[in-house]
Protein backbone atom coordinates (compact mmCIF):
# COMPACT_ATOMS: atom_id res chain seq x y z
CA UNK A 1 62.11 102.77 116.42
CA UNK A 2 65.60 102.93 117.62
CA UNK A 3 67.65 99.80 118.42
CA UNK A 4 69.33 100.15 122.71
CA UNK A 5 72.25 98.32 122.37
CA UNK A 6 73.36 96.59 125.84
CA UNK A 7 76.51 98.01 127.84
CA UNK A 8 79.12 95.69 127.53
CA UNK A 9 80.94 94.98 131.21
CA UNK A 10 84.91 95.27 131.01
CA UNK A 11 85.46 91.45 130.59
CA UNK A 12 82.66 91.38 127.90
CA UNK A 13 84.69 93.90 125.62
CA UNK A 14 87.76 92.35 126.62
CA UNK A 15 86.51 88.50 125.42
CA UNK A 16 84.65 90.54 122.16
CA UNK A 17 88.06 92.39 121.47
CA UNK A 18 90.20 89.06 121.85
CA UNK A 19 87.73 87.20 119.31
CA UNK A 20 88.23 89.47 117.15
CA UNK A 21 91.31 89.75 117.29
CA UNK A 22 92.42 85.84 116.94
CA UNK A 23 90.00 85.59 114.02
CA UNK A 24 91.92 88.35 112.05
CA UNK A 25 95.47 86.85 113.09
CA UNK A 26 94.13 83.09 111.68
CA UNK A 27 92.89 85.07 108.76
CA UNK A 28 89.40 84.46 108.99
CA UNK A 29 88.32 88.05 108.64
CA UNK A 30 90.05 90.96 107.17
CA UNK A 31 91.33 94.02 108.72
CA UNK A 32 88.58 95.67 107.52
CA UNK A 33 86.24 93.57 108.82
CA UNK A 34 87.60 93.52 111.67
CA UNK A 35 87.63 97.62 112.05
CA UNK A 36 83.97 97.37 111.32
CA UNK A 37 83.40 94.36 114.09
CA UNK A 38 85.26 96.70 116.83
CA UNK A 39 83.35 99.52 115.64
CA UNK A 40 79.69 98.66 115.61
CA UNK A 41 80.19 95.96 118.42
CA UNK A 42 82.52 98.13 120.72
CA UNK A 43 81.22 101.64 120.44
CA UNK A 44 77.76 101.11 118.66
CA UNK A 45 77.99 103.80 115.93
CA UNK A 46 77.41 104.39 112.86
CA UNK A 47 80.10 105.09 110.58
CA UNK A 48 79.20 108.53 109.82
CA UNK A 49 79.49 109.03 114.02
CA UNK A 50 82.81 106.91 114.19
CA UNK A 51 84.35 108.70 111.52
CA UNK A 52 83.37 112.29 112.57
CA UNK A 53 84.67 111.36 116.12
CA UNK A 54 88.16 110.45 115.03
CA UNK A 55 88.64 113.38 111.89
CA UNK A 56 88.39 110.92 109.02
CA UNK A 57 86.07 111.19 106.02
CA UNK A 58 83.45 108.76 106.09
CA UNK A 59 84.42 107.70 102.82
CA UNK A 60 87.71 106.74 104.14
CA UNK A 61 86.31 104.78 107.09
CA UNK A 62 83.82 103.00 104.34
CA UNK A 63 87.37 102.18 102.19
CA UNK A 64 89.01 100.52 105.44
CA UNK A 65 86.17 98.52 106.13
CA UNK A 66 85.26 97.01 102.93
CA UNK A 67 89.20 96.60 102.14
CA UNK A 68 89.24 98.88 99.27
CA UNK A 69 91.68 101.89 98.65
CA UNK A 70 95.11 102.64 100.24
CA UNK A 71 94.96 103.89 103.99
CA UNK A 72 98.47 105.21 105.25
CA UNK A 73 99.35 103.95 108.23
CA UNK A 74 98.50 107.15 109.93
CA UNK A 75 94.81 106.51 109.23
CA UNK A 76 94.80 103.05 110.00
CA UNK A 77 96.35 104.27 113.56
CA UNK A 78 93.84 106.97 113.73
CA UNK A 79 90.88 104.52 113.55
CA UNK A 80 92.02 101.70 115.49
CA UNK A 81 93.61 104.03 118.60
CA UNK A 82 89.91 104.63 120.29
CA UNK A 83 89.94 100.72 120.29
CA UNK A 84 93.24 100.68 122.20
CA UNK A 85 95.31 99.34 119.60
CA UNK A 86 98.47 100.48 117.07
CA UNK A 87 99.26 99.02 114.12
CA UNK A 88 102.77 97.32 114.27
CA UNK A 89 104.61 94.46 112.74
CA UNK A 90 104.79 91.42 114.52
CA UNK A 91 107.72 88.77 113.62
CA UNK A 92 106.37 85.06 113.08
């Protein structure tokens, strides 16, 4: 039986994306959790799908999200970018 995930409208992704992202700027979730919140949440698939769609190894895309192994930058940018985001350095 396979699960139909509802459409999220604009301001619902929007509000999702923002949650996200103020949890992982108070440090209540990881990067990598994060990565796999906007992943399964924003675009529904799987990580085999995700990681085929932007030219990464699953195993890689596994790594980021459990917040193991040592992702260049250029990966991190690679799996974030379909979520309309860059990684950057912000000044506090």
């Amino acid at each position: 039986m396979s699960k139909v995930r509802k459409k999220l409208t604009p301001s619902e992704r929007e509000a999702l994306r923002d949650d996200i992202l103020n949890k992982l700027n108070a440090n209540e979730i990881t990067l990598g959790e994060a990565v796999a919140q906007f992943r399964s949440a924003l675009t529904g698939l799987t990580q085999a799908k995700y990681a085929e769609l932007i030219k990464i190894s699953r195993r890689s895309l596994q790594n980021i999200e459990s917040d193991s192994g040592n992702p260049s930058i250029q990966t991190i940018n690679k799996v974030i970018k379909p979520m309309g985001m860059k990684l950057g350095i912000v000044l506090k």
